[in-house]
PDB file of N, CA and C in Angstrom:
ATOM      1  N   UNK A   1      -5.301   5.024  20.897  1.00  0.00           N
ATOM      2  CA  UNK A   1      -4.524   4.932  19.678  1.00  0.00           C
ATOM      3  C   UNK A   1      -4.925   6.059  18.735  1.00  0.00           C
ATOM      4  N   UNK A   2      -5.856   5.922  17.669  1.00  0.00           N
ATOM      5  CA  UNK A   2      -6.078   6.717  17.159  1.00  0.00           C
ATOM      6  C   UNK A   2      -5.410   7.019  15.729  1.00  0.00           C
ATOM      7  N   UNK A   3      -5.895   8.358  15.095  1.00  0.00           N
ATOM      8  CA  UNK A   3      -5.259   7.940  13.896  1.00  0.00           C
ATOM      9  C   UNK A   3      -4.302   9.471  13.637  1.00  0.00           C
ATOM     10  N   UNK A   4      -3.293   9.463  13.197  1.00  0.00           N
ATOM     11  CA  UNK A   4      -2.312  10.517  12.535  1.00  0.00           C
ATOM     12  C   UNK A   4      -1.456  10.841  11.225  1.00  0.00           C
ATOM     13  N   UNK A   5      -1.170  11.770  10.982  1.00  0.00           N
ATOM     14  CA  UNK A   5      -0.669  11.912   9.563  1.00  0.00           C
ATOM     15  C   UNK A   5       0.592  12.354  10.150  1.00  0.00           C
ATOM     16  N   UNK A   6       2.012  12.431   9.230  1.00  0.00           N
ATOM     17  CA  UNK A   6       2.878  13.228   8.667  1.00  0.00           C
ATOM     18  C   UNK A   6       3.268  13.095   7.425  1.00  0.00           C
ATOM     19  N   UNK A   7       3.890  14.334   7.318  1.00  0.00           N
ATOM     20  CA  UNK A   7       4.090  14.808   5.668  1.00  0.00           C
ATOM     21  C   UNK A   7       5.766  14.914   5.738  1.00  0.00           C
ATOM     22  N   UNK A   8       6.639  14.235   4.715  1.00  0.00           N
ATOM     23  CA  UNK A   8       7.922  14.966   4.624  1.00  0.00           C
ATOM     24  C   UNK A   8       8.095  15.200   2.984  1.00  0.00           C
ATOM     25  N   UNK A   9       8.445  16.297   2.919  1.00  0.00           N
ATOM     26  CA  UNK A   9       9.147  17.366   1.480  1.00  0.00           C
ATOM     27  C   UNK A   9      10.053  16.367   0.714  1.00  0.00           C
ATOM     28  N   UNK A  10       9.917  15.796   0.437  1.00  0.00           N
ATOM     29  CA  UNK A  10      11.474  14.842  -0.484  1.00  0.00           C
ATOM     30  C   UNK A  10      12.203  15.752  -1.076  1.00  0.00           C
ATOM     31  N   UNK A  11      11.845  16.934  -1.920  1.00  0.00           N
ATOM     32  CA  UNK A  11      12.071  17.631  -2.673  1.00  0.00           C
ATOM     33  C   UNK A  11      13.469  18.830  -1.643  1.00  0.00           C
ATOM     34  N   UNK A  12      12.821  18.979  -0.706  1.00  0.00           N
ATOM     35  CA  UNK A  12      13.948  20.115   0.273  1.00  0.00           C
ATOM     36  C   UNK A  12      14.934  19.073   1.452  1.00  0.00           C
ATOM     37  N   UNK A  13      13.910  17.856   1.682  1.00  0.00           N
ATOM     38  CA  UNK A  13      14.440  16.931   2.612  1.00  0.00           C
ATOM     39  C   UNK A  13      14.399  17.762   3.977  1.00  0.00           C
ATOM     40  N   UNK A  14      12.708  18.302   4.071  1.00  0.00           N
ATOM     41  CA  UNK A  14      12.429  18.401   5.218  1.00  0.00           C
ATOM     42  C   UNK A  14      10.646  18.198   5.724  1.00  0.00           C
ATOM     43  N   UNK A  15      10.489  18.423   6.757  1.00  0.00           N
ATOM     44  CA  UNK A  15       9.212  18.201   6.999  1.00  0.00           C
ATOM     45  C   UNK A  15       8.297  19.048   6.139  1.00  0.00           C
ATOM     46  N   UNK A  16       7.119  19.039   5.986  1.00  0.00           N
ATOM     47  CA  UNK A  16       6.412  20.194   5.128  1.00  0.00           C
ATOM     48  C   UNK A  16       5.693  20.617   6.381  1.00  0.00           C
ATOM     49  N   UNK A  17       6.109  21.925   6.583  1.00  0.00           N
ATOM     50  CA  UNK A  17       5.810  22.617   7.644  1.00  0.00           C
ATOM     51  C   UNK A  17       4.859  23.665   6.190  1.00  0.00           C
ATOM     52  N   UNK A  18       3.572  23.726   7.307  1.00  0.00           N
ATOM     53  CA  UNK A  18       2.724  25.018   6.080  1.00  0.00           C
ATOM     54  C   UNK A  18       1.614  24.144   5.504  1.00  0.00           C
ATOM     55  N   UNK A  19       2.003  23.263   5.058  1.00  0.00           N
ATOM     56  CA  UNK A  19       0.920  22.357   4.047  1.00  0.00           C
ATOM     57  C   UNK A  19      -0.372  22.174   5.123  1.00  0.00           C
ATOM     58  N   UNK A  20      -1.253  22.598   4.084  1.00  0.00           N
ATOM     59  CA  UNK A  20      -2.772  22.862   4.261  1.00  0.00           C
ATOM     60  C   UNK A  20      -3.118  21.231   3.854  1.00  0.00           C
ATOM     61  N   UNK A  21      -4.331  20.821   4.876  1.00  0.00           N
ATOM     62  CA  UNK A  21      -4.881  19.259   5.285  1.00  0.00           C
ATOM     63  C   UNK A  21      -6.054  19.557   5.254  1.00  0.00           C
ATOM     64  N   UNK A  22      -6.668  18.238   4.641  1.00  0.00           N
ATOM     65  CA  UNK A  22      -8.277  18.217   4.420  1.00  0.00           C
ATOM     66  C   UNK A  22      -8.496  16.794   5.187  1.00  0.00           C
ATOM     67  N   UNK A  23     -10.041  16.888   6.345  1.00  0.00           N
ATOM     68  CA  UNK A  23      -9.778  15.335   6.225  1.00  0.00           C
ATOM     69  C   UNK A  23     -11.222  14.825   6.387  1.00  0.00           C
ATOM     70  N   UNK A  24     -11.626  14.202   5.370  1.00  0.00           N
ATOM     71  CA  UNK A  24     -13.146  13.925   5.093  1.00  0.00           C
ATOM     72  C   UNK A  24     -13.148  12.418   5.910  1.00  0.00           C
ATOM     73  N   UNK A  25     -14.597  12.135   6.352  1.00  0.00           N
ATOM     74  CA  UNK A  25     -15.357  10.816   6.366  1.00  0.00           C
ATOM     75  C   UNK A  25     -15.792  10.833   5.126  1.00  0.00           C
ATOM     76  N   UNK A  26     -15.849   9.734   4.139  1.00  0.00           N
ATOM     77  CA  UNK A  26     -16.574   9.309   3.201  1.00  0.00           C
ATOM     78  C   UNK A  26     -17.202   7.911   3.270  1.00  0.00           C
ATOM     79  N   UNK A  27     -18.060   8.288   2.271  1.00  0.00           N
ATOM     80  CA  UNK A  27     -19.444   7.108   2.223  1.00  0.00           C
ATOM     81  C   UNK A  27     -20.446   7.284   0.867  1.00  0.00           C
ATOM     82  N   UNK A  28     -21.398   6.262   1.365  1.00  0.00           N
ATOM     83  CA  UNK A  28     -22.322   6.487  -0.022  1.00  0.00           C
ATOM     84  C   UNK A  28     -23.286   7.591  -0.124  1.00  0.00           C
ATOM     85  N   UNK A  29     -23.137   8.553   1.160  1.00  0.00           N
ATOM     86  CA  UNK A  29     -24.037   9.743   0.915  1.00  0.00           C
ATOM     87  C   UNK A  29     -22.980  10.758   0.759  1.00  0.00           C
ATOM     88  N   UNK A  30     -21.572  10.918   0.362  1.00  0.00           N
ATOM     89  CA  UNK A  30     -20.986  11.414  -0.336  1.00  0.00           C
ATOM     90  C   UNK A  30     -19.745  12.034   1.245  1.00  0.00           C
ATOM     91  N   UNK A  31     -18.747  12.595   0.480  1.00  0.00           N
ATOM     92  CA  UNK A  31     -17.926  13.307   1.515  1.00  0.00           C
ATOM     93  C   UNK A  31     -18.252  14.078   2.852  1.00  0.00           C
ATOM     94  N   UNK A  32     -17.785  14.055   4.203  1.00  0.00           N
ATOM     95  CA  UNK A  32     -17.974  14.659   5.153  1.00  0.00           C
ATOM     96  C   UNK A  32     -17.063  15.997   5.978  1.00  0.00           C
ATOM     97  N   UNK A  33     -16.707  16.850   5.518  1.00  0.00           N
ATOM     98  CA  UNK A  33     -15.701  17.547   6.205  1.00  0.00           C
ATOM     99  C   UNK A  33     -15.420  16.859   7.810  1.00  0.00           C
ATOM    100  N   UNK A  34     -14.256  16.949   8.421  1.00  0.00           N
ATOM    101  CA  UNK A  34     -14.441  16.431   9.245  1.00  0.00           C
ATOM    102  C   UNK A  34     -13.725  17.370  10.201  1.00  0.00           C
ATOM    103  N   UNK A  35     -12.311  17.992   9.430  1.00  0.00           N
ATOM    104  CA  UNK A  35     -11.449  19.283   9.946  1.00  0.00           C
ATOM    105  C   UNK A  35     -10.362  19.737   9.017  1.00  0.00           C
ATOM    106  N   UNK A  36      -9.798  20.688   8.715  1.00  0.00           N
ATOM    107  CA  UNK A  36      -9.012  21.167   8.204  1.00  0.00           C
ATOM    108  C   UNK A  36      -8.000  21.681   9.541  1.00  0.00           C
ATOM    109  N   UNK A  37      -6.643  21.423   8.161  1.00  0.00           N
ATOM    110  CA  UNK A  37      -5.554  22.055   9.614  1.00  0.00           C
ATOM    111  C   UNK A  37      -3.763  22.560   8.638  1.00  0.00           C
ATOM    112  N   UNK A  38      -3.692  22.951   9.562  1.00  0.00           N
ATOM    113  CA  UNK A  38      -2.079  22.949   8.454  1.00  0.00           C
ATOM    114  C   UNK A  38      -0.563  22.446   9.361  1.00  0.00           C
ATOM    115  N   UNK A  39      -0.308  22.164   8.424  1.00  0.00           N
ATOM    116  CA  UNK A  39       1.036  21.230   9.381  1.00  0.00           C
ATOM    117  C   UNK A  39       1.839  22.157   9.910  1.00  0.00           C
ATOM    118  N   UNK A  40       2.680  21.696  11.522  1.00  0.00           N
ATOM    119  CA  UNK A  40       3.559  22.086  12.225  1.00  0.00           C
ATOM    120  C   UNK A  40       4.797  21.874  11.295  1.00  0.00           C
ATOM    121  N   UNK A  41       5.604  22.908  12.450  1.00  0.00           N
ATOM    122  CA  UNK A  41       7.333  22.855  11.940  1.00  0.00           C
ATOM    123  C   UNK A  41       7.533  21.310  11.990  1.00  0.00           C
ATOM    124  N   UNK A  42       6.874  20.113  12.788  1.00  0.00           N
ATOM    125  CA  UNK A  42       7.812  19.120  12.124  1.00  0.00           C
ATOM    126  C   UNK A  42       6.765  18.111  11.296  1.00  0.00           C
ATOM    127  N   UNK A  43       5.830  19.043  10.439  1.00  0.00           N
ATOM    128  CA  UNK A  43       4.977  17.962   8.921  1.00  0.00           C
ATOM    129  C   UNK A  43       3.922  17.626   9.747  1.00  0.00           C
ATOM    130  N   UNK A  44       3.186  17.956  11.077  1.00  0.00           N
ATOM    131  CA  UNK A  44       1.958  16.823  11.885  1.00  0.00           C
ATOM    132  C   UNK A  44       1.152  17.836  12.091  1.00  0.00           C
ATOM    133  N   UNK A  45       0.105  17.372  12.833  1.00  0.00           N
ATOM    134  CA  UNK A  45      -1.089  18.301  12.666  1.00  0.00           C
ATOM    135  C   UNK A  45      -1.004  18.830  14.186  1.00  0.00           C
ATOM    136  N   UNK A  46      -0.750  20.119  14.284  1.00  0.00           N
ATOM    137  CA  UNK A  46      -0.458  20.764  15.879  1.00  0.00           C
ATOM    138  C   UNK A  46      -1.063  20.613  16.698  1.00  0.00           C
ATOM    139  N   UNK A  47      -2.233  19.965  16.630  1.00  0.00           N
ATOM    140  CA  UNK A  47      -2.946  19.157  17.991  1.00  0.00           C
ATOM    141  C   UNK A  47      -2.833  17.913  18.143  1.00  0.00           C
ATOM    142  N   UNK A  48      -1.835  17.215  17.739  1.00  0.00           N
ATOM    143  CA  UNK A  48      -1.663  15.791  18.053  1.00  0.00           C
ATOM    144  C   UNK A  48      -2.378  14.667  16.993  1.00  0.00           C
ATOM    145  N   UNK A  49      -2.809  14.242  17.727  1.00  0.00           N
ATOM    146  CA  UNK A  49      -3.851  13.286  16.682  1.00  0.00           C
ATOM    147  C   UNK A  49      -4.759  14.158  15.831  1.00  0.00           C
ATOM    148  N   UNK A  50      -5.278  13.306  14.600  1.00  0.00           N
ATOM    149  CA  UNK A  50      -6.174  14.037  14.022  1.00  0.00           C
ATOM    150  C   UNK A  50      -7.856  13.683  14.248  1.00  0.00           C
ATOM    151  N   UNK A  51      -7.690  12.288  15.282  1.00  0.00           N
ATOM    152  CA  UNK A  51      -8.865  11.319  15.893  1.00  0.00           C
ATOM    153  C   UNK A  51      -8.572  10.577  16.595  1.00  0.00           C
ATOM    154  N   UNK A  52      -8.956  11.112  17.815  1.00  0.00           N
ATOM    155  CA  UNK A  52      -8.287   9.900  19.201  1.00  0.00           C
ATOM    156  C   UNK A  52      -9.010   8.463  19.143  1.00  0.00           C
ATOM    157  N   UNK A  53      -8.657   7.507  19.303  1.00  0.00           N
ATOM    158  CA  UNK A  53      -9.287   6.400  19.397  1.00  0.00           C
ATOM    159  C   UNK A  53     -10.821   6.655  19.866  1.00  0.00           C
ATOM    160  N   UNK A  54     -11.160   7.358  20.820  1.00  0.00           N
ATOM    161  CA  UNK A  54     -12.731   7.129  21.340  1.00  0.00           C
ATOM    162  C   UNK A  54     -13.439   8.091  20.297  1.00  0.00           C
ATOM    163  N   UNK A  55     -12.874   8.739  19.679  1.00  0.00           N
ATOM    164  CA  UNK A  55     -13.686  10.043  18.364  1.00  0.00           C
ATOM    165  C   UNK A  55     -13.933   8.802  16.962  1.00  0.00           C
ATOM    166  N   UNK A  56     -12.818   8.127  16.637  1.00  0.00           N
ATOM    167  CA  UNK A  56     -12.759   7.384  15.436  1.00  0.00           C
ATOM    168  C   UNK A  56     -13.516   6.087  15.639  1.00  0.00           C
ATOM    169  N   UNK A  57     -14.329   6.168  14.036  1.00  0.00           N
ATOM    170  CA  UNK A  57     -15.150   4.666  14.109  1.00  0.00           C
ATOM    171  C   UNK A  57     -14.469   4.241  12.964  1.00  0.00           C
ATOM    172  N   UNK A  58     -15.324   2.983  12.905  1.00  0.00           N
ATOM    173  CA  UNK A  58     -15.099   2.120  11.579  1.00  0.00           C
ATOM    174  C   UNK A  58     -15.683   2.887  10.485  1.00  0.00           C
ATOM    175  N   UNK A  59     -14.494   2.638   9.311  1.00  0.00           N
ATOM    176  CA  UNK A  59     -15.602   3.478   8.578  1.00  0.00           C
ATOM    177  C   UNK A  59     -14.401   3.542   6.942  1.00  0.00           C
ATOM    178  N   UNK A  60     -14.680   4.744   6.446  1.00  0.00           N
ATOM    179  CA  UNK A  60     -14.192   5.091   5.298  1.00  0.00           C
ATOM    180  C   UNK A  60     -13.159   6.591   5.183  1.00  0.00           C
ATOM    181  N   UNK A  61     -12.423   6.967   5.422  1.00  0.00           N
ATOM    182  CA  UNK A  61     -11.594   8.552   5.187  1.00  0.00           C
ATOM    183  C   UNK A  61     -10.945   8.447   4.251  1.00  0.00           C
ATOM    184  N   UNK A  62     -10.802   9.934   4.158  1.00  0.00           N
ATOM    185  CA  UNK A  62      -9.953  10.423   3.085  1.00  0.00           C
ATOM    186  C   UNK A  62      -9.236  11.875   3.174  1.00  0.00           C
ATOM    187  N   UNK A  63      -8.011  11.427   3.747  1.00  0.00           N
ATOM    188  CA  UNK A  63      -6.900  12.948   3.763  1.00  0.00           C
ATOM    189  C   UNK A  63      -6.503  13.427   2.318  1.00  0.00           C
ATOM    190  N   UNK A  64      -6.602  15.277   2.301  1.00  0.00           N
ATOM    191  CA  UNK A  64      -6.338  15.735   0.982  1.00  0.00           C
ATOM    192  C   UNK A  64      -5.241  16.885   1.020  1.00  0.00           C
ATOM    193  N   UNK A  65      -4.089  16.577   0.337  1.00  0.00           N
ATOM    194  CA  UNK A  65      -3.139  17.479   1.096  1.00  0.00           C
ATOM    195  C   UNK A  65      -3.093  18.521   0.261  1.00  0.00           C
ATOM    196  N   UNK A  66      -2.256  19.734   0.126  1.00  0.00           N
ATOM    197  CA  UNK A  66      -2.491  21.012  -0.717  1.00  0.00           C
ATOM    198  C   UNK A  66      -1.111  20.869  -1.328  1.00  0.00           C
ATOM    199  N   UNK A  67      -0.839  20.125  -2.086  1.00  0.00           N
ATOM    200  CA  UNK A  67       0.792  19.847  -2.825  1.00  0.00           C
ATOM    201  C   UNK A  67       0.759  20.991  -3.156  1.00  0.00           C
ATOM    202  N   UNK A  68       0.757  21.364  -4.505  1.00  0.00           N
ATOM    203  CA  UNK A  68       0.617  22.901  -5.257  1.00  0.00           C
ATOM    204  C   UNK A  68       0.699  23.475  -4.024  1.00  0.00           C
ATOM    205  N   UNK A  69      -0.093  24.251  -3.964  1.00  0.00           N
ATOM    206  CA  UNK A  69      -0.017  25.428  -2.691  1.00  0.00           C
ATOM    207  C   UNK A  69       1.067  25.286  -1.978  1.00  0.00           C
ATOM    208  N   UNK A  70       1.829  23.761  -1.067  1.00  0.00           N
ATOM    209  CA  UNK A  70       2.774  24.373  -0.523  1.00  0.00           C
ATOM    210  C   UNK A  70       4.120  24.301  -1.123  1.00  0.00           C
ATOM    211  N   UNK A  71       4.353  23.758  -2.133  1.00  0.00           N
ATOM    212  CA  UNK A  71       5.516  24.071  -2.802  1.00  0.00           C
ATOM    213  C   UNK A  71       5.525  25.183  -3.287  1.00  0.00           C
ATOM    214  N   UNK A  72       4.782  25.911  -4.012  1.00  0.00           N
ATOM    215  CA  UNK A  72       4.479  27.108  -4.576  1.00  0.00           C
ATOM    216  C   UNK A  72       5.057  28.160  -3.709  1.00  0.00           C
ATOM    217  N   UNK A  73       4.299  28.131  -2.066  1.00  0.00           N
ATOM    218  CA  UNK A  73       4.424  28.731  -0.825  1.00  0.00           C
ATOM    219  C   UNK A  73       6.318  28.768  -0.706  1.00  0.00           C
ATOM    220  N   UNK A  74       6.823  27.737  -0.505  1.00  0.00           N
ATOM    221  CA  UNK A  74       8.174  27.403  -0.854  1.00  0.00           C
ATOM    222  C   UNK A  74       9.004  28.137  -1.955  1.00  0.00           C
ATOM    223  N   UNK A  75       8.314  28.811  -3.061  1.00  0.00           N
ATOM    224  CA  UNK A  75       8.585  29.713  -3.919  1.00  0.00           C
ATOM    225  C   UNK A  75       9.009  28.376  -4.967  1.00  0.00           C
ATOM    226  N   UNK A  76       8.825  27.072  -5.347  1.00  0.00           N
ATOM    227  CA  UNK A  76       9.115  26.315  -6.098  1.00  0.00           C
ATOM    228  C   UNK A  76       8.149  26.733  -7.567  1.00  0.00           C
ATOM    229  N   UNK A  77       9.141  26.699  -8.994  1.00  0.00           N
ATOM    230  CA  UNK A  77       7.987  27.356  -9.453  1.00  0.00           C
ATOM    231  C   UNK A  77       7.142  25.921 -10.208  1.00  0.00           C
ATOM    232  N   UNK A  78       6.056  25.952 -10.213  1.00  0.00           N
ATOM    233  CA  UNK A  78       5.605  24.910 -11.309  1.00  0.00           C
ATOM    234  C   UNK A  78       4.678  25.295 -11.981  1.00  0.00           C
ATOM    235  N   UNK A  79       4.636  24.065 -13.066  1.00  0.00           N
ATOM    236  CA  UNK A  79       3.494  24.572 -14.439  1.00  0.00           C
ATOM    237  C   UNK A  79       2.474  24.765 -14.471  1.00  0.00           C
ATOM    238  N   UNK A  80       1.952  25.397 -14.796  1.00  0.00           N
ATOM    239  CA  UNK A  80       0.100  25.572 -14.968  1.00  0.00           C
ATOM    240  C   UNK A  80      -0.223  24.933 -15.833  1.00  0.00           C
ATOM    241  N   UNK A  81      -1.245  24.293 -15.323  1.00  0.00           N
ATOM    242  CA  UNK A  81      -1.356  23.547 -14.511  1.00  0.00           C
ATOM    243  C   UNK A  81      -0.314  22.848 -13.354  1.00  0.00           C
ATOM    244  N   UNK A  82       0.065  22.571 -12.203  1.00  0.00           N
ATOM    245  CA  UNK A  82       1.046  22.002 -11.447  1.00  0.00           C
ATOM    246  C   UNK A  82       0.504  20.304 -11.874  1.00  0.00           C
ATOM    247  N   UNK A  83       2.161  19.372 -12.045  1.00  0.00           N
ATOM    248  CA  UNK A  83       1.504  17.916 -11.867  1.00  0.00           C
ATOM    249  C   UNK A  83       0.540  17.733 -10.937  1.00  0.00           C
ATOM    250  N   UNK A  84       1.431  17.400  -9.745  1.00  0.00           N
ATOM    251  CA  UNK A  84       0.330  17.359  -8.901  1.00  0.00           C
ATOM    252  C   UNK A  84      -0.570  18.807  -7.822  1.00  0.00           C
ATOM    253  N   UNK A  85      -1.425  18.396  -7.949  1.00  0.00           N
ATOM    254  CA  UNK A  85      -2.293  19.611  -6.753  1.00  0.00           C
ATOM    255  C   UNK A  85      -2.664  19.189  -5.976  1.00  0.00           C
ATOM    256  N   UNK A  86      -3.637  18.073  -6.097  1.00  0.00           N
ATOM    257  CA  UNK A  86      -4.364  17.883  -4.444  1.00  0.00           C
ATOM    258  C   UNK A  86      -3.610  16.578  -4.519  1.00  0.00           C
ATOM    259  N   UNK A  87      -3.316  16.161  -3.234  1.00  0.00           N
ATOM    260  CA  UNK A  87      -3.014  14.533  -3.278  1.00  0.00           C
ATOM    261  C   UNK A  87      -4.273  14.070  -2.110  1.00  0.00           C
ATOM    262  N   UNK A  88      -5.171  12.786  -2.750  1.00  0.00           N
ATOM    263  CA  UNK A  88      -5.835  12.335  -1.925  1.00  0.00           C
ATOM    264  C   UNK A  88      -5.525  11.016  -1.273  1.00  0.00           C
ATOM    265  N   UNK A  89      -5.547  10.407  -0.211  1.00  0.00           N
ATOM    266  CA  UNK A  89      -5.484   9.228   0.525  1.00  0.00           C
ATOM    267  C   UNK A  89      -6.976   8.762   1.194  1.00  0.00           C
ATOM    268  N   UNK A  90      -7.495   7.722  -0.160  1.00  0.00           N
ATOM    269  CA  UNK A  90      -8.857   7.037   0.421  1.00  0.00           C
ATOM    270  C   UNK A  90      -7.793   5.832   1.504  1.00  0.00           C
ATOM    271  N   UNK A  91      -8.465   5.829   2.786  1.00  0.00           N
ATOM    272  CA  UNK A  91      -8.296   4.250   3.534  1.00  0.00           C
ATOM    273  C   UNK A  91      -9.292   4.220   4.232  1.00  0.00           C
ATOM    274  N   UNK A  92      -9.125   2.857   4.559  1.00  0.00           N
ATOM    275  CA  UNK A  92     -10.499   2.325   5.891  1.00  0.00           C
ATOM    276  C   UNK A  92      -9.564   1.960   6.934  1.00  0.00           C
ATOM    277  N   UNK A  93     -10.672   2.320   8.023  1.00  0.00           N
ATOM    278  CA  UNK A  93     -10.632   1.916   9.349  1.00  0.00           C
ATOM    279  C   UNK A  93     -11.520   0.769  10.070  1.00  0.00           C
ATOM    280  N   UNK A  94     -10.566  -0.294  10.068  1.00  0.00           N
ATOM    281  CA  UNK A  94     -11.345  -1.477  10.203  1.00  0.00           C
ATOM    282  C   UNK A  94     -11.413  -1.924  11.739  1.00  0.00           C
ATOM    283  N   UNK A  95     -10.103  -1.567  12.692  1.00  0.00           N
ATOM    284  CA  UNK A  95      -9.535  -1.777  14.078  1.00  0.00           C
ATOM    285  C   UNK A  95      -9.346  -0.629  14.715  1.00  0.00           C
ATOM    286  N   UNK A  96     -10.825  -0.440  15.762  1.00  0.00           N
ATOM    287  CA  UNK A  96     -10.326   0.324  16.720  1.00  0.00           C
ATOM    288  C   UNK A  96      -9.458   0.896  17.772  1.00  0.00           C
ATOM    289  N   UNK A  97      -8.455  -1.017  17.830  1.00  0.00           N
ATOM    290  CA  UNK A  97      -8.164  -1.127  18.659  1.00  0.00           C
ATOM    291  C   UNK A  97      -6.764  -0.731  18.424  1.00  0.00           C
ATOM    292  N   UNK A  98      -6.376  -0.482  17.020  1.00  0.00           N
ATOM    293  CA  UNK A  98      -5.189  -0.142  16.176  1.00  0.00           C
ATOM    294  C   UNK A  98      -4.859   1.550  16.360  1.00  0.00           C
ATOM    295  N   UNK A  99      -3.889   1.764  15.867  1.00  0.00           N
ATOM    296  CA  UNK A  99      -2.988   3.268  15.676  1.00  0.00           C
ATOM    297  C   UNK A  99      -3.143   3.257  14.122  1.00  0.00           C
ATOM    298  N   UNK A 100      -3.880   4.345  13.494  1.00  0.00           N
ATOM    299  CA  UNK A 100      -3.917   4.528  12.309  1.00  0.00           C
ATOM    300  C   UNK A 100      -2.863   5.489  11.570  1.00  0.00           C
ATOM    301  N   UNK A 101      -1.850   5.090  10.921  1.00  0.00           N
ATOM    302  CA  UNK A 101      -1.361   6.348  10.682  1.00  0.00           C
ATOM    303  C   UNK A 101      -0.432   6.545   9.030  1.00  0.00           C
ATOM    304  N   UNK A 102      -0.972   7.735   8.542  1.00  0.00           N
ATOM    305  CA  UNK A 102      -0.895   8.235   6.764  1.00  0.00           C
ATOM    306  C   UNK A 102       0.092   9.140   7.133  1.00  0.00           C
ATOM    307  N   UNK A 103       1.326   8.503   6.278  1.00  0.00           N
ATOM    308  CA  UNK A 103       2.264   9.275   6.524  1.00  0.00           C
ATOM    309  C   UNK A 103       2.393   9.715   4.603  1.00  0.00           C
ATOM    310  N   UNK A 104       2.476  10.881   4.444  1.00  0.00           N
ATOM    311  CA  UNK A 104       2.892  10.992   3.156  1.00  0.00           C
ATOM    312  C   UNK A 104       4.419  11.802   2.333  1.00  0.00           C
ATOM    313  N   UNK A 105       4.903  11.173   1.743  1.00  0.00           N
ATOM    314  CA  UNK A 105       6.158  11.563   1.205  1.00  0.00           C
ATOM    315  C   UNK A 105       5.822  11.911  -0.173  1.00  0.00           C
ATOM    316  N   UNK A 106       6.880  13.677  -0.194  1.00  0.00           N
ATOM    317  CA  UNK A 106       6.407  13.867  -1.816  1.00  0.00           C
ATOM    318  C   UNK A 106       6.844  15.335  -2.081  1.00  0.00           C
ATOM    319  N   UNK A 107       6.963  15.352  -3.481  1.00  0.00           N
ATOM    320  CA  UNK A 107       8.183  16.090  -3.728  1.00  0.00           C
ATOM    321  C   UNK A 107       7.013  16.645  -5.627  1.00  0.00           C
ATOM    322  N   UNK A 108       6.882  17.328  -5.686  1.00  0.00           N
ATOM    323  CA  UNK A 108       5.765  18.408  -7.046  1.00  0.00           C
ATOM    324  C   UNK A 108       5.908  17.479  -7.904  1.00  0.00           C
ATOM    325  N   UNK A 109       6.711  16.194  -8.436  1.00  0.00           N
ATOM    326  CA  UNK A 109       6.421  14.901  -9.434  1.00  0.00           C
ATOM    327  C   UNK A 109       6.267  13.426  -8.829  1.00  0.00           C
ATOM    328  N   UNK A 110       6.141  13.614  -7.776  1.00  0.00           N
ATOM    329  CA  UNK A 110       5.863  12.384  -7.025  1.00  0.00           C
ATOM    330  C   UNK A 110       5.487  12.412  -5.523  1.00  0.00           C
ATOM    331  N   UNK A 111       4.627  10.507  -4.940  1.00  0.00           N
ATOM    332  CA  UNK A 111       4.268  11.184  -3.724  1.00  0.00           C
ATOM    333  C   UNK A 111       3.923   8.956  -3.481  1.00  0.00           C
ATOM    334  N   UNK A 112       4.776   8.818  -2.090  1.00  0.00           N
ATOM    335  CA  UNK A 112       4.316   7.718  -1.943  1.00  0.00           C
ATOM    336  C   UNK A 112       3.554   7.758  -0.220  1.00  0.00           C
ATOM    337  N   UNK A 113       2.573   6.508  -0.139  1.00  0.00           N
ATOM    338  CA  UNK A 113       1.784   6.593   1.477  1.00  0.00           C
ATOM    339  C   UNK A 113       2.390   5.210   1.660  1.00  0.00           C
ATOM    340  N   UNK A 114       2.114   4.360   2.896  1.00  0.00           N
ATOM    341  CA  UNK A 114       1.987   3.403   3.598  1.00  0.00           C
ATOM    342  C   UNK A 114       1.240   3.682   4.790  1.00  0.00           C
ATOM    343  N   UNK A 115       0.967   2.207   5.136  1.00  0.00           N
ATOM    344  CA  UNK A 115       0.240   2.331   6.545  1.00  0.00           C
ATOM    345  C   UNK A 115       1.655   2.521   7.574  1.00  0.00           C
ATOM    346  N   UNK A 116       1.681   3.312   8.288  1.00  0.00           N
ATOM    347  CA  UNK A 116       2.942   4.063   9.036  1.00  0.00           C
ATOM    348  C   UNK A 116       2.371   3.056  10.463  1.00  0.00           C
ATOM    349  N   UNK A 117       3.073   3.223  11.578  1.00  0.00           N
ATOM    350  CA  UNK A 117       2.631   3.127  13.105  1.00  0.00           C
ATOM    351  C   UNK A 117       2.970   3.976  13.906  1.00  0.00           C
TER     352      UNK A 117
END
């Protein structure tokens, strides 16, 4: 199973192809890099999963996407400060035995997640 992201643009009403991904383990000894990546032509991370079931434990993450940067990239102009810049997604991983998956929708004034499958 394992766990995966996609991203779609609300704003163009397409995938966010380009957008730069952060994706930490966190805990009480503070954040873990875990990999960086940037999304394919269709919003996912070009190697498939971002943690195959036998890589992923129980635990704590947190995906950080590069809003700013890729709308900007898009030539969208926004304010300086941009509303949003980083968007973060804290979740836990409680079931190994589960498909984890952060799908995020979002457009330079807004941005919603769910647990996806």
């Amino acid at each position: 199973m394992g766990l995966s992201t996609h991203v779609l643009d609300t704003m163009h009403g397409t995938p966010a192809a380009g957008m730069r991904v952060s994706f930490f383990a966190t805990g009480t000894a503070g954040d873990r890099l875990i990999k960086r990546l940037t999304l394919n032509q269709d919003g996912r991370n070009p190697d498939g999963l971002l943690f195959s079931s036998e890589d992923l434990l129980v635990g704590s993450y947190k995906l950080v996407f590069d809003v700013a940067g890729y709308f900007r990239q898009r030539g969208v102009l926004l304010p300086e400060p941009a509303f949003l810049n980083l968007v973060s997604i804290d979740f836990g991983v409680a079931d190994l035995n589960s498909h984890y998956h952060v799908p995020l929708l979002v457009s330079p004034w807004s941005y919603s997640t769910y647990r996806g499958s």
